[in-house]
Protein backbone atom coordinates (compact mmCIF):
# COMPACT_ATOMS: atom_id res chain seq x y z
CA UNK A 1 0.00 0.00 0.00
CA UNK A 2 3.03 1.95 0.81
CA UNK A 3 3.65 2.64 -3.09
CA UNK A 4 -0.13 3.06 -3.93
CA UNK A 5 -0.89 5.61 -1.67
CA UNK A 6 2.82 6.97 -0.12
CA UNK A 7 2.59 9.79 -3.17
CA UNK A 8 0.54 10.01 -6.69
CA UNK A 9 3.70 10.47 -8.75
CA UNK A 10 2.83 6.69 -10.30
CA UNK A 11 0.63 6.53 -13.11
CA UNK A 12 -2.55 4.28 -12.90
CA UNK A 13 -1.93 1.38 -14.82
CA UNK A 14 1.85 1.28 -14.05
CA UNK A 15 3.20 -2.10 -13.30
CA UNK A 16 5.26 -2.78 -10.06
CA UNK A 17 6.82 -5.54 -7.81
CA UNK A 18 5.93 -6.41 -4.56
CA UNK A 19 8.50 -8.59 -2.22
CA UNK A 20 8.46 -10.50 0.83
CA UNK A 21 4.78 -11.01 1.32
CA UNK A 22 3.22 -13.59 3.66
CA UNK A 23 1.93 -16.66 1.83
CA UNK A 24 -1.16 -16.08 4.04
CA UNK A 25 -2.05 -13.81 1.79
CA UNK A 26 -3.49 -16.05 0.14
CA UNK A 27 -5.44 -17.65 2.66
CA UNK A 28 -8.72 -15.78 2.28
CA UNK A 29 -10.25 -14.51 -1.28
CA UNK A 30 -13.03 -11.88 -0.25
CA UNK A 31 -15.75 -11.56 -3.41
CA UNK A 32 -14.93 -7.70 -4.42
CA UNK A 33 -18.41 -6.96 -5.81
CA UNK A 34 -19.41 -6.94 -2.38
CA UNK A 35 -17.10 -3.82 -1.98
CA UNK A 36 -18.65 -2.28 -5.15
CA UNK A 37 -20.39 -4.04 -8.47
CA UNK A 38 -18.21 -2.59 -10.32
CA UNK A 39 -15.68 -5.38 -9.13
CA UNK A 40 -17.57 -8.66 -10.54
CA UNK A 41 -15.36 -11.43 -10.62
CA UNK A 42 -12.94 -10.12 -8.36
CA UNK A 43 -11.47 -10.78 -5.22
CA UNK A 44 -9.73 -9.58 -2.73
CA UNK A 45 -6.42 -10.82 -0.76
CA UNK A 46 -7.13 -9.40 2.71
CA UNK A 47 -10.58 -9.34 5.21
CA UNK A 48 -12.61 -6.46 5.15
CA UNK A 49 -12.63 -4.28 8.85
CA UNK A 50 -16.59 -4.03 10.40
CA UNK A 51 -17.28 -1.57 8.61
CA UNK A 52 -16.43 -3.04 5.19
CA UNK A 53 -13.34 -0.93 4.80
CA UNK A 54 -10.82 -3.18 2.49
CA UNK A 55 -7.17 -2.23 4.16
CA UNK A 56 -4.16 -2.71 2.40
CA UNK A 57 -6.28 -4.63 -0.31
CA UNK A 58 -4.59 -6.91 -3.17
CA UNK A 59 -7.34 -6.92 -5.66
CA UNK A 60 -6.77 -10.25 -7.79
CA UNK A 61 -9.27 -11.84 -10.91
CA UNK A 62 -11.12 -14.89 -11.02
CA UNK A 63 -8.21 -16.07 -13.58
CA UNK A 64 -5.92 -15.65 -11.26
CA UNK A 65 -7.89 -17.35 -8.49
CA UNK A 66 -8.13 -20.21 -10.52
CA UNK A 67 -4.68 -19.81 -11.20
CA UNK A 68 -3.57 -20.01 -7.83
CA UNK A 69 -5.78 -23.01 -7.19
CA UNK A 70 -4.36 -25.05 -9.92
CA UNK A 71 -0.79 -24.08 -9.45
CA UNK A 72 -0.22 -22.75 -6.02
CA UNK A 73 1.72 -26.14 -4.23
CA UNK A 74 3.89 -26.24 -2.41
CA UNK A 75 3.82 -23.84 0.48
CA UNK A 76 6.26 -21.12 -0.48
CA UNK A 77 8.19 -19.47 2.77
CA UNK A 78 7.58 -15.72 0.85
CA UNK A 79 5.18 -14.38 -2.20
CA UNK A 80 6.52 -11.95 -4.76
CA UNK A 81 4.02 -10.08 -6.69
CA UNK A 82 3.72 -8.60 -9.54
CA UNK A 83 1.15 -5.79 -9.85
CA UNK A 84 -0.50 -3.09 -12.05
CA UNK A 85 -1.82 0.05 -10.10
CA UNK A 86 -5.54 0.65 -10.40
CA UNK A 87 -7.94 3.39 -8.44
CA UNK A 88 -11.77 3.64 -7.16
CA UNK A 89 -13.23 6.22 -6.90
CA UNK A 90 -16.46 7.80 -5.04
CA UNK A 91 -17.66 11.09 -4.74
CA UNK A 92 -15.37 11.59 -1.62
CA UNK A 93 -12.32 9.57 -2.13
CA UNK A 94 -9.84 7.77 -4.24
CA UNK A 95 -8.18 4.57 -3.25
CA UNK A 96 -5.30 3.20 -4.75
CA UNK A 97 -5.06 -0.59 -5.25
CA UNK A 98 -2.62 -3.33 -6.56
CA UNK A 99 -4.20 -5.25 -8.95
CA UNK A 100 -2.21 -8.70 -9.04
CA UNK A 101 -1.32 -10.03 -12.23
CA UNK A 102 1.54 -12.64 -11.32
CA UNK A 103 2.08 -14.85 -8.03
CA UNK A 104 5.39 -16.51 -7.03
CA UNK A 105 5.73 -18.44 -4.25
CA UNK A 106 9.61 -18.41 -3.56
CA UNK A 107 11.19 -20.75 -1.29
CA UNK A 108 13.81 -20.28 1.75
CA UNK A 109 16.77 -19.14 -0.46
CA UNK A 110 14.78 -17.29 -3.04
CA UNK A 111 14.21 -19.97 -5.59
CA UNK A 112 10.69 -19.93 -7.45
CA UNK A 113 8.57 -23.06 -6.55
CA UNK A 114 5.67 -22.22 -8.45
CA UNK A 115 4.16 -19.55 -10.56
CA UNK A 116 0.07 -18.30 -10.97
CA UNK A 117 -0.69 -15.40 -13.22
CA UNK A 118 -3.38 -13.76 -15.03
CA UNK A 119 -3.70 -11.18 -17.55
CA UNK A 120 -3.77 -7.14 -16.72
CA UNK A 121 -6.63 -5.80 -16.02
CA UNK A 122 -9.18 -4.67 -18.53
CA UNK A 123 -9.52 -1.48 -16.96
CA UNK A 124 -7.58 0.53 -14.15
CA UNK A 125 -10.54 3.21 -12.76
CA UNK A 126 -13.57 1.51 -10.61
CA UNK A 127 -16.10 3.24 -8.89
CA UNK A 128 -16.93 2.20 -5.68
């Protein structure tokens, strides 16, 4: 989130890399039209708060879910992500999300055990 949000200098659509991130990540897949319709056949990689607020969201496809599903074994110790930047907006806010296009699970000493991807997403501004 720290490159979403830390300044606006990145473009939407830009692609980016995300290390060192729990394999529990991937744990949960929340439906993202509940968030907004405009997110059918989404999901995303973290619980919403009580009041539905999506925190530090990874916003990944149903491709990719499937991806993960078919190709996510074994457990990796660390995930490395690959991500294009997309925003939501309201009438009162904007909110910066990584949407996930590639999945690595890496093991102890860095080595790639397994690979899910998708492609990028057909559009980079949702309205929530």
């Amino acid at each position: 989130m720290g490159y979403a949000n830390e300044s606006y200098s990145e473009q939407v659509g830009e692609e980016f890399i995300i290390k060192n991130v729990p394999p529990a990540k991937l744990d949960k897949k929340i439906p993202a039209e509940a968030f907004s319709k405009d997110y059918k056949n989404l999901f995303f990689l973290e619980e919403a708060d009580d009041g539905g607020y999506i925190g530090n969201a990874l916003l990944i496809s149903q491709p990719m879910a499937e991806s993960l599903a078919k190709n996510a074994k074994p457990k990796p110790a660390t995930l490395r992500l690959t991500a294009a930047l997309v925003e939501s907006k309201s009438e009162i806010e904007i909110i910066r999300i990584s949407f996930v296009t590639k999945i690595e699970g890496l093991s102890k000493d860095g080595k790639v055990l397994w690979t899910a991807t998708s492609e990028k997403p057909g559009k980079t501004n949702f309205t929530h």
